[in-house]
PDB file of N, CA and C in Angstrom:
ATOM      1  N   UNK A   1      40.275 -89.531  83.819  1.00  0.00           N
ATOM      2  CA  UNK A   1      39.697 -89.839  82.522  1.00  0.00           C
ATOM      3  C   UNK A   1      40.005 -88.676  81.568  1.00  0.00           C
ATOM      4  N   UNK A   2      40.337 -88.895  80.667  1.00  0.00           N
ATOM      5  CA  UNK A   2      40.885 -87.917  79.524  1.00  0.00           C
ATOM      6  C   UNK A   2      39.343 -87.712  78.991  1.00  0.00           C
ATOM      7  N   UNK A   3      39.625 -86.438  78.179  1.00  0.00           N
ATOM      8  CA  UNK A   3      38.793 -85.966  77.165  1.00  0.00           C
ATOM      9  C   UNK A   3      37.696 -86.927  76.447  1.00  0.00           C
ATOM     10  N   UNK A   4      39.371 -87.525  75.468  1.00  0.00           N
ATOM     11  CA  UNK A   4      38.719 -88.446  74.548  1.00  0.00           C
ATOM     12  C   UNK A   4      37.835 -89.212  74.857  1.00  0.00           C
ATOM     13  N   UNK A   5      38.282 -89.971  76.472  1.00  0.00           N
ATOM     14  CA  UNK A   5      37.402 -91.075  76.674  1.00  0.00           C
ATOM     15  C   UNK A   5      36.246 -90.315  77.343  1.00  0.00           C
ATOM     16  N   UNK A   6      35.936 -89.420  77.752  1.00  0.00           N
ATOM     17  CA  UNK A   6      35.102 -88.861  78.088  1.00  0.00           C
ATOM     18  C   UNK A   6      34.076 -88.504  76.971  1.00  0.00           C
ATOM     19  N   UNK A   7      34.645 -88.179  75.717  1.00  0.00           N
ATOM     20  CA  UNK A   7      33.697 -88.004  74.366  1.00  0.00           C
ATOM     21  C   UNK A   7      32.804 -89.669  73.615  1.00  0.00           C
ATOM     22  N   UNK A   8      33.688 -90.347  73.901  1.00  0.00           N
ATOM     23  CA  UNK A   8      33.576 -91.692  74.237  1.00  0.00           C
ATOM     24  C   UNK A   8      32.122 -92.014  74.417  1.00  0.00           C
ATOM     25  N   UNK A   9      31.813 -91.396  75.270  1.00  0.00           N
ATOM     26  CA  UNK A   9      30.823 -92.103  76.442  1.00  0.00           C
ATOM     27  C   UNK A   9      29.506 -91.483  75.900  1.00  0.00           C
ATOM     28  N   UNK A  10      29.301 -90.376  75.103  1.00  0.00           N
ATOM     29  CA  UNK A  10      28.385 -89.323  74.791  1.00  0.00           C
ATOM     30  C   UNK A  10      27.525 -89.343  73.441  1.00  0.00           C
ATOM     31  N   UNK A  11      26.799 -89.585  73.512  1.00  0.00           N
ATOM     32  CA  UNK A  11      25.566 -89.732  72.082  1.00  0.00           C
ATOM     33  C   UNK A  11      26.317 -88.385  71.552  1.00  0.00           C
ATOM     34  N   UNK A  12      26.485 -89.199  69.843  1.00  0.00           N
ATOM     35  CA  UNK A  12      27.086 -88.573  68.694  1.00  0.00           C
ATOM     36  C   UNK A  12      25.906 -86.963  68.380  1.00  0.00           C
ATOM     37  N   UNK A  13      24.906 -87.159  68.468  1.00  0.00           N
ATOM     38  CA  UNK A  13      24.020 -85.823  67.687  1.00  0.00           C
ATOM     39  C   UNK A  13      22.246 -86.360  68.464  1.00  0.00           C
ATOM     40  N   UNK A  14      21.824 -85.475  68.809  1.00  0.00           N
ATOM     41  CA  UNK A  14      20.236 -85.046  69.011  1.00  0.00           C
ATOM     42  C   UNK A  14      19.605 -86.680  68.672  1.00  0.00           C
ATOM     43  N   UNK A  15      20.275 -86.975  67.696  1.00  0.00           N
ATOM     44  CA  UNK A  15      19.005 -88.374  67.033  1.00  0.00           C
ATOM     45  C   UNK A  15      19.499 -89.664  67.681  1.00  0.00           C
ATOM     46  N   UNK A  16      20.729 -89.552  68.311  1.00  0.00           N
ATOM     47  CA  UNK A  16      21.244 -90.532  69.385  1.00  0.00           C
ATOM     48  C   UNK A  16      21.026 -90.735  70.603  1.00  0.00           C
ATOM     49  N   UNK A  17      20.737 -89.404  70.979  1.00  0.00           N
ATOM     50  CA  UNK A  17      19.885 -89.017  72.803  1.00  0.00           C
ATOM     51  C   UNK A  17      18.392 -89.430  72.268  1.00  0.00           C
ATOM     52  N   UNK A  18      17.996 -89.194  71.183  1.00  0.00           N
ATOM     53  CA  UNK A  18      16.560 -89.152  71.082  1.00  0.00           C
ATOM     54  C   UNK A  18      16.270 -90.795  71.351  1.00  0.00           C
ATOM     55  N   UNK A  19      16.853 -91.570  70.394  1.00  0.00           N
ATOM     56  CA  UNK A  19      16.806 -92.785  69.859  1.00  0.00           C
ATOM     57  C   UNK A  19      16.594 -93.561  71.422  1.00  0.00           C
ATOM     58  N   UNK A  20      17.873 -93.291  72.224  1.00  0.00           N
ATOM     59  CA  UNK A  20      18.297 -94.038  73.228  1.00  0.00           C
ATOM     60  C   UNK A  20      16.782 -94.020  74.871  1.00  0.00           C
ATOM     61  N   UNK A  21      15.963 -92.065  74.315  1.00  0.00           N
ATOM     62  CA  UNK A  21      15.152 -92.385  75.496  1.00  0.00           C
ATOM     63  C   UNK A  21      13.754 -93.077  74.850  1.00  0.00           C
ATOM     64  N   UNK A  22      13.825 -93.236  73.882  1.00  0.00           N
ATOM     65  CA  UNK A  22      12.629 -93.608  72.648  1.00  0.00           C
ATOM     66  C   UNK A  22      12.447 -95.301  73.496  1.00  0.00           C
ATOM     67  N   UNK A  23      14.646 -96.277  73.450  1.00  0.00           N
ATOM     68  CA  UNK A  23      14.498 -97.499  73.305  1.00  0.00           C
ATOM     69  C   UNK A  23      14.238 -97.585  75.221  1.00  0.00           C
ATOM     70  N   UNK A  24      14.868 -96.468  75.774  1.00  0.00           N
ATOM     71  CA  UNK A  24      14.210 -96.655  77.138  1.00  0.00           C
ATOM     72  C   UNK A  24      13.223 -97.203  77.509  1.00  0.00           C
ATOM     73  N   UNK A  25      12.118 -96.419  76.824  1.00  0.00           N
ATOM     74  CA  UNK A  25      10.872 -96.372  77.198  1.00  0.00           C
ATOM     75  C   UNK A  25      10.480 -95.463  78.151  1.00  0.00           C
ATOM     76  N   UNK A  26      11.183 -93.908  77.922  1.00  0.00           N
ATOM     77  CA  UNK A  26      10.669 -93.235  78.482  1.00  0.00           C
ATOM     78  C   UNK A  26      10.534 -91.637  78.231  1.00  0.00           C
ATOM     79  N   UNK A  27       9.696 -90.831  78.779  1.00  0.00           N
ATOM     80  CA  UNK A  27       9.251 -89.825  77.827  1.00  0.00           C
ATOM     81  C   UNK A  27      10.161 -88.523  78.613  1.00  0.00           C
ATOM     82  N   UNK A  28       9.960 -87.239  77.686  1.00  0.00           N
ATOM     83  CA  UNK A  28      11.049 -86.367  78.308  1.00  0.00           C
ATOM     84  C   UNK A  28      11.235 -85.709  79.251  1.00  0.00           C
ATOM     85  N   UNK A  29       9.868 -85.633  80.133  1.00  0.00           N
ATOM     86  CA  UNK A  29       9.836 -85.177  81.346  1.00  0.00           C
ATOM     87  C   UNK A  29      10.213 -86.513  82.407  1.00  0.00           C
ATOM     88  N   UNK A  30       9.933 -87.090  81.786  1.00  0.00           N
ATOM     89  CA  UNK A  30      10.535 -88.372  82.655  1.00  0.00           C
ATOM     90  C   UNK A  30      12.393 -88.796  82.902  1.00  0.00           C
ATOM     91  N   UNK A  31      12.914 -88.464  81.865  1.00  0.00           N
ATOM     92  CA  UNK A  31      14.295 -87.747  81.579  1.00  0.00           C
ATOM     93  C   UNK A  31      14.574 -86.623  82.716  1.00  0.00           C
ATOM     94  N   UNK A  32      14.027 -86.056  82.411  1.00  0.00           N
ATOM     95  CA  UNK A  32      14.147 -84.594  82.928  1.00  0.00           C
ATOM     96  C   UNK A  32      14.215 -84.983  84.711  1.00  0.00           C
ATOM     97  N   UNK A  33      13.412 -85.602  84.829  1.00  0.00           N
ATOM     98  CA  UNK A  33      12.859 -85.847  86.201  1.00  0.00           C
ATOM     99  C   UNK A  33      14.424 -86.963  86.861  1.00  0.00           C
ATOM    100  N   UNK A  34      14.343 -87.902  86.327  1.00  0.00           N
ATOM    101  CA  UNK A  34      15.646 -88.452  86.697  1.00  0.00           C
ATOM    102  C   UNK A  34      17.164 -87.815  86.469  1.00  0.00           C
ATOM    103  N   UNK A  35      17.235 -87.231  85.864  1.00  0.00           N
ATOM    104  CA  UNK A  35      18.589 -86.225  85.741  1.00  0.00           C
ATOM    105  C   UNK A  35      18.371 -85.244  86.315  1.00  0.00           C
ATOM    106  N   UNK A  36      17.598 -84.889  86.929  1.00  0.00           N
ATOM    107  CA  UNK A  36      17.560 -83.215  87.623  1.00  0.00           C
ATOM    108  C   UNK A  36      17.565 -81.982  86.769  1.00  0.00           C
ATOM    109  N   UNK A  37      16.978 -81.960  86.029  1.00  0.00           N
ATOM    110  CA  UNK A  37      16.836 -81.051  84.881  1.00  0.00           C
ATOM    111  C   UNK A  37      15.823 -80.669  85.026  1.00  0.00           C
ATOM    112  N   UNK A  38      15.804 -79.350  84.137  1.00  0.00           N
ATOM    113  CA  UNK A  38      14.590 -79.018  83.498  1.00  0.00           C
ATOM    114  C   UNK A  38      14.420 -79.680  82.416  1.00  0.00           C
ATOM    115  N   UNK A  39      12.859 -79.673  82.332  1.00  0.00           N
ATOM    116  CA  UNK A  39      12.650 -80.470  80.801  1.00  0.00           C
ATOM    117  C   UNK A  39      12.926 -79.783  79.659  1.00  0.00           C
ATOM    118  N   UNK A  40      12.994 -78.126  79.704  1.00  0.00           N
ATOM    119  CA  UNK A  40      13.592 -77.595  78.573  1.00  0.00           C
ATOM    120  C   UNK A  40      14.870 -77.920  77.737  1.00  0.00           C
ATOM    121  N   UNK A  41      16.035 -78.309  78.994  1.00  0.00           N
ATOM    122  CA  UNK A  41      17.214 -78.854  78.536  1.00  0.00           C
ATOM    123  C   UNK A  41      17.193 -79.977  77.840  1.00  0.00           C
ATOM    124  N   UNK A  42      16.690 -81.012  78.593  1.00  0.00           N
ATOM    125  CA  UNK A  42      16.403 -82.400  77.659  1.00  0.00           C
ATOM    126  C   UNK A  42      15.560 -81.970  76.346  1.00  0.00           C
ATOM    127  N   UNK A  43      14.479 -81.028  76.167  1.00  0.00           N
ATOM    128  CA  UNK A  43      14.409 -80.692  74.962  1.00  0.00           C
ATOM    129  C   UNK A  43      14.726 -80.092  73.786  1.00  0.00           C
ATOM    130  N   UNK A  44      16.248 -79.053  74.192  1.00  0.00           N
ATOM    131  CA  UNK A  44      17.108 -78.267  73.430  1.00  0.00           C
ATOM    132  C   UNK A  44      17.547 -79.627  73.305  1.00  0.00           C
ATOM    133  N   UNK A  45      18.376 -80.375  74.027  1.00  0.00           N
ATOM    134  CA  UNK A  45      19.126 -81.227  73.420  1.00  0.00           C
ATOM    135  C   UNK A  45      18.885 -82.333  72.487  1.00  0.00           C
ATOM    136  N   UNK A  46      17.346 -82.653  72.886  1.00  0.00           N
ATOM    137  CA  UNK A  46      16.989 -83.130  71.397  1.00  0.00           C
ATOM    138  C   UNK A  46      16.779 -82.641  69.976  1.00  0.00           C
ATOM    139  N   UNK A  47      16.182 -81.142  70.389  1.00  0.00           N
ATOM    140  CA  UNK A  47      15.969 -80.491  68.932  1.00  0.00           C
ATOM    141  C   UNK A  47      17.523 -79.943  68.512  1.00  0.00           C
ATOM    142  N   UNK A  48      18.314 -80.247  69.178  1.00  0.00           N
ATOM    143  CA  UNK A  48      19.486 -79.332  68.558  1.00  0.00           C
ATOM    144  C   UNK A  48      19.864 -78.143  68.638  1.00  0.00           C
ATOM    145  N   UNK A  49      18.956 -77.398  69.500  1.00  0.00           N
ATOM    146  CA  UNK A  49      19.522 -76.091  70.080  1.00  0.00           C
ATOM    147  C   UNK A  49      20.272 -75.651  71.598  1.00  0.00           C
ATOM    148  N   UNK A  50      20.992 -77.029  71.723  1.00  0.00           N
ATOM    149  CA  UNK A  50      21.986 -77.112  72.754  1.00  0.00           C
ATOM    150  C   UNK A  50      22.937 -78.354  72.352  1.00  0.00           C
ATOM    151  N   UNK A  51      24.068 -77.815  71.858  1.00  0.00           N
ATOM    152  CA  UNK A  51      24.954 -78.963  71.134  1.00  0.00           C
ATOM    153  C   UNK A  51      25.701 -80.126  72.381  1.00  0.00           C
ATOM    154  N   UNK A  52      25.850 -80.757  72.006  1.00  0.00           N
ATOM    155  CA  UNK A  52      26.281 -82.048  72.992  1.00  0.00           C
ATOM    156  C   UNK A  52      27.748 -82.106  72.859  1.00  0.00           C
ATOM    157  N   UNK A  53      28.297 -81.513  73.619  1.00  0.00           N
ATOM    158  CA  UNK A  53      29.518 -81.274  74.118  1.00  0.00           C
ATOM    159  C   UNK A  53      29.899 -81.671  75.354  1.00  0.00           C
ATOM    160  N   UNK A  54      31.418 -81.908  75.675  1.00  0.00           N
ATOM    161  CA  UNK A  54      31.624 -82.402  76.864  1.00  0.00           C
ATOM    162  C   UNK A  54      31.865 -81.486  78.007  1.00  0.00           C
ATOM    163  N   UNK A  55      31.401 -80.565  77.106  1.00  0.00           N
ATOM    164  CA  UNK A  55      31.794 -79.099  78.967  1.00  0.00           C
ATOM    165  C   UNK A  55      30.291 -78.958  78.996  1.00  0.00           C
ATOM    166  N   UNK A  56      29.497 -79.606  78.653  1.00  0.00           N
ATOM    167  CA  UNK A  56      27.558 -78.781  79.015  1.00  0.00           C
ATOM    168  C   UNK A  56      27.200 -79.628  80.154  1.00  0.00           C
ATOM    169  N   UNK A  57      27.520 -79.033  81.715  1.00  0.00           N
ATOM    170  CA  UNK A  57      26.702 -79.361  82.508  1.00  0.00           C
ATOM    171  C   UNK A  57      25.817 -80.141  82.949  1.00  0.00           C
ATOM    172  N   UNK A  58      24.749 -79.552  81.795  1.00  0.00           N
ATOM    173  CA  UNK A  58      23.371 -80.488  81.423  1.00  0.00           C
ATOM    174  C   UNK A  58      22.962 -81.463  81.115  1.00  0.00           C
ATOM    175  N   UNK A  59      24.403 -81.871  80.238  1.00  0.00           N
ATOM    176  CA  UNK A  59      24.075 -82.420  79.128  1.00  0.00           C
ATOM    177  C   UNK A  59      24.852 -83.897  80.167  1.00  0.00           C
ATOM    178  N   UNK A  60      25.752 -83.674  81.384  1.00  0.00           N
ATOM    179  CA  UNK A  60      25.825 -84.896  82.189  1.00  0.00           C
ATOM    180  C   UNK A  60      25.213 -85.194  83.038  1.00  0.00           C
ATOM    181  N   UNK A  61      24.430 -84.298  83.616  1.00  0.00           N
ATOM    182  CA  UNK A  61      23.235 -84.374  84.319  1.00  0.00           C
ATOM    183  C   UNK A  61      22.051 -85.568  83.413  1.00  0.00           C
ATOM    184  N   UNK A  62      22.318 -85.447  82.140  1.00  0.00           N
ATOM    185  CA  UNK A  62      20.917 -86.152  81.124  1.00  0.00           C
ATOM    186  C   UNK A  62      21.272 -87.879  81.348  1.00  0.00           C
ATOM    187  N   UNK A  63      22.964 -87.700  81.102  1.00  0.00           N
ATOM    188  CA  UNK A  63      23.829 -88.920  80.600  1.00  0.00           C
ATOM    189  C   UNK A  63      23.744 -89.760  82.153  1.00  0.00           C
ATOM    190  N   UNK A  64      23.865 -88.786  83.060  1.00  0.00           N
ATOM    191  CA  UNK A  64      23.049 -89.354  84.586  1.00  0.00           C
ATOM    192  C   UNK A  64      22.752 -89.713  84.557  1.00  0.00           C
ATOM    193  N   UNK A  65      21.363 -89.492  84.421  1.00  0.00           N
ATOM    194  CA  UNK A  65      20.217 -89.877  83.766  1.00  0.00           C
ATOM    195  C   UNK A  65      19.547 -91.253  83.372  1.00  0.00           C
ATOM    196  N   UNK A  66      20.338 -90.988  82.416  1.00  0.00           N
ATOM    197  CA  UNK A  66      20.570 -92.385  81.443  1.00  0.00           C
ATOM    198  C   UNK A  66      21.436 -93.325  82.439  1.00  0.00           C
ATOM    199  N   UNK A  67      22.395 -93.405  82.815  1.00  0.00           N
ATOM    200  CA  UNK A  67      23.133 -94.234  83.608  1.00  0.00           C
ATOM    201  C   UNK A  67      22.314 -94.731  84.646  1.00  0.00           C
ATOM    202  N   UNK A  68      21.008 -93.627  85.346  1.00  0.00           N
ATOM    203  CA  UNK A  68      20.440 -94.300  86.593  1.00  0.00           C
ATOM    204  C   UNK A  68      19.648 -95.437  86.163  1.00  0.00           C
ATOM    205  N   UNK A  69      19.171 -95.273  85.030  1.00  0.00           N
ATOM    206  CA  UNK A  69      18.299 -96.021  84.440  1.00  0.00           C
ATOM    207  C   UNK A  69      18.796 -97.293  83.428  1.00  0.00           C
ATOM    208  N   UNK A  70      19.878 -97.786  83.521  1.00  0.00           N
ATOM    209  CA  UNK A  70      20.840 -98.829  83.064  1.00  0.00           C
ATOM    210  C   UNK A  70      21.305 -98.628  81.417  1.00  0.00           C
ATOM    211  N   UNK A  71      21.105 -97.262  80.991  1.00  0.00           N
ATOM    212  CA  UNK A  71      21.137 -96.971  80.019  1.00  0.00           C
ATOM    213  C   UNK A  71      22.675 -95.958  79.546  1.00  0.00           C
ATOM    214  N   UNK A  72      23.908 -96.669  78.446  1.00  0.00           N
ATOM    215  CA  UNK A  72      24.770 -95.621  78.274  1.00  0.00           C
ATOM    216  C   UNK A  72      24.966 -95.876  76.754  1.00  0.00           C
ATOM    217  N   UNK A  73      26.072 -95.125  76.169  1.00  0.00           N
ATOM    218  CA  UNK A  73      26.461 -94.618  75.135  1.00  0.00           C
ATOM    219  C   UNK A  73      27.865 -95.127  74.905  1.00  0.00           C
ATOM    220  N   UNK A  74      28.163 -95.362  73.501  1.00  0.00           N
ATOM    221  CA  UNK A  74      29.758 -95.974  73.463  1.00  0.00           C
ATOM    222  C   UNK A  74      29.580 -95.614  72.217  1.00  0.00           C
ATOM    223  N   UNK A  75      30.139 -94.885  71.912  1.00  0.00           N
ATOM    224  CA  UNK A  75      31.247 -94.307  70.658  1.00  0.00           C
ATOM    225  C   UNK A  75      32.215 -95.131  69.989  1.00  0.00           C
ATOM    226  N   UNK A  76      32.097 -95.903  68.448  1.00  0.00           N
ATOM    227  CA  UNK A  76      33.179 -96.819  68.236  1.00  0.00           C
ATOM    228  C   UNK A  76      33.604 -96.488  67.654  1.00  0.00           C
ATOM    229  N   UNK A  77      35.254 -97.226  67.340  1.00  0.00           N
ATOM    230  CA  UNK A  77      36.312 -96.176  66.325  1.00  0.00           C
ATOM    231  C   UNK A  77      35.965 -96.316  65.383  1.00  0.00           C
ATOM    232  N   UNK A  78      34.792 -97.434  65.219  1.00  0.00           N
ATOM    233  CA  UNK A  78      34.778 -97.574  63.140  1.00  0.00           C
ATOM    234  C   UNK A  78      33.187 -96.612  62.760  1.00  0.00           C
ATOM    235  N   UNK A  79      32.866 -95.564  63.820  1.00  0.00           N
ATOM    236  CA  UNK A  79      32.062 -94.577  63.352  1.00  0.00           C
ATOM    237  C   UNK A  79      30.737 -95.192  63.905  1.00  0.00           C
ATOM    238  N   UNK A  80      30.597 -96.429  64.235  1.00  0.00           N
ATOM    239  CA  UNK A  80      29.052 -96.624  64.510  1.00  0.00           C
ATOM    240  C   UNK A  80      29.008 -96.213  66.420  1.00  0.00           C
ATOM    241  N   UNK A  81      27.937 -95.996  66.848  1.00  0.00           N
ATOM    242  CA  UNK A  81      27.572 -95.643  68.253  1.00  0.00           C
ATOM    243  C   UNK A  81      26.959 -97.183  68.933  1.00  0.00           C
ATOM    244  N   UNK A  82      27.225 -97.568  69.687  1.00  0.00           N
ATOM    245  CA  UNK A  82      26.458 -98.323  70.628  1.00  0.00           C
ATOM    246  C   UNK A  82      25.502 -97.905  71.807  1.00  0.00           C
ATOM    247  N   UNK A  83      24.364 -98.087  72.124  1.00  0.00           N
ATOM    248  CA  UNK A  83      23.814 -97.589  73.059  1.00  0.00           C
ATOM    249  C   UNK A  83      22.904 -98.640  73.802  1.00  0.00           C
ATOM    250  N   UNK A  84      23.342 -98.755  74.802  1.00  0.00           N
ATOM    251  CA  UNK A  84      22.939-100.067  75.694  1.00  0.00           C
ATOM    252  C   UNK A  84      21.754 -99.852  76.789  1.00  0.00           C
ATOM    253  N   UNK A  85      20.828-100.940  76.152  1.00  0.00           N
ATOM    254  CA  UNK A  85      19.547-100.333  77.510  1.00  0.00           C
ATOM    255  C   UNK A  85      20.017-101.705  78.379  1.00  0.00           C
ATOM    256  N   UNK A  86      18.967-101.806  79.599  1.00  0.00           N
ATOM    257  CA  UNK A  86      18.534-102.877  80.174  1.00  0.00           C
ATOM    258  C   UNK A  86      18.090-103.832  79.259  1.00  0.00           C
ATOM    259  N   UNK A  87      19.232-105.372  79.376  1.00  0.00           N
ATOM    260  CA  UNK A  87      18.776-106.155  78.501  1.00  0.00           C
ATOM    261  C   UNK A  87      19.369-106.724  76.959  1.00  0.00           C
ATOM    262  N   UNK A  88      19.305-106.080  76.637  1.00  0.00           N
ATOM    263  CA  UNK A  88      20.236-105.428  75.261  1.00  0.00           C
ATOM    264  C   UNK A  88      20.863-104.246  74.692  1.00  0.00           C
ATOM    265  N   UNK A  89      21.926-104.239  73.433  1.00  0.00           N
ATOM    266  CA  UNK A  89      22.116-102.908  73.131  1.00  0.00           C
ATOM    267  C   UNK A  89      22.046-102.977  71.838  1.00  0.00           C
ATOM    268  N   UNK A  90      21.775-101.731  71.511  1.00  0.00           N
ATOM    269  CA  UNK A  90      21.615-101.353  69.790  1.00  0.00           C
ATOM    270  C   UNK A  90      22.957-100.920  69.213  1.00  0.00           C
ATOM    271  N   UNK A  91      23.205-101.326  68.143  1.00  0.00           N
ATOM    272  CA  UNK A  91      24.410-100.297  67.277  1.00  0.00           C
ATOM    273  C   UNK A  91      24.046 -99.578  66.212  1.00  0.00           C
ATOM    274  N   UNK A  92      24.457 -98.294  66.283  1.00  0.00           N
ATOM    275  CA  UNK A  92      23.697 -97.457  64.920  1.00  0.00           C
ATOM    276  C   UNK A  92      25.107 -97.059  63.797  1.00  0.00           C
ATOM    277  N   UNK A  93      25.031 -97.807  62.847  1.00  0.00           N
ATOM    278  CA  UNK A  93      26.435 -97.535  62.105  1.00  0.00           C
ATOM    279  C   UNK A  93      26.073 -96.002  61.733  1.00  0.00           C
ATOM    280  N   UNK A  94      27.092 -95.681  61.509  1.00  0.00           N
ATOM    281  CA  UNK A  94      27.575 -93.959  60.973  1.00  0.00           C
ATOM    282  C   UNK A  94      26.682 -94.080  59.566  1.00  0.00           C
ATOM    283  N   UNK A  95      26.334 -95.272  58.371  1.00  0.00           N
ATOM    284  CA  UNK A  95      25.618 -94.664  57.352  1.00  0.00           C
ATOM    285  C   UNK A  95      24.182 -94.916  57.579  1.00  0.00           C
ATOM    286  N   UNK A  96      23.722 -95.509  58.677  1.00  0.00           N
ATOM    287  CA  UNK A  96      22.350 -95.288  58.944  1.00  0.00           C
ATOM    288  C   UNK A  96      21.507 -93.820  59.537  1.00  0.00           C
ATOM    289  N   UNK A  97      22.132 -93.378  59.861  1.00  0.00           N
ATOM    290  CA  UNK A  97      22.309 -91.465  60.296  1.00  0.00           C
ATOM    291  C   UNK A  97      21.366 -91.495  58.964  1.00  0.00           C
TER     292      UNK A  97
END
């Protein structure tokens, strides 16, 4: 898997991870708990003081996470994000940010 498609797969900014454990239905230690984290990490990465990049460790440990729980992320070329729970998925266009 290349880069790209690897960036692909990854909530755009803090309000996309947030959004996605919000439509979960589940809270951040509960995150934390299914990704193997500390809950500090899942909480830098929401407030933004751990940027969401594709070399952070953590930050695939979260996306884990999210995957154990039927939950992922899709990046589209025309700027909007998709993020799919159990059930349904949401799309957040780029001017709703």
């Amino acid at each position: 898997m290349s880069i790209e498609q690897l960036e692909m797969q990854l909530p755009r900014n803090k309000e996309e991870l947030r959004a996605a454990r919000f439509l979960a239905g589940i809270t951040q230690v509960e995150l934390a708990e299914v990704s193997g984290v500390n809950i500090n990490t899942v909480q830098a990465y929401e407030q933004g003081s751990l940027e969401i990049h594709w070399q952070r460790r953590g930050l695939f440990a979260v996306i884990q996470g999210f995957r154990s729980l039927g939950v992922s992320f899709q990046r589209n070329y025309d700027g909007s994000s998709t993020i799919t729970i159990p059930s349904h998925a949401v799309t957040i266009r780029k001017e709703d940010k």
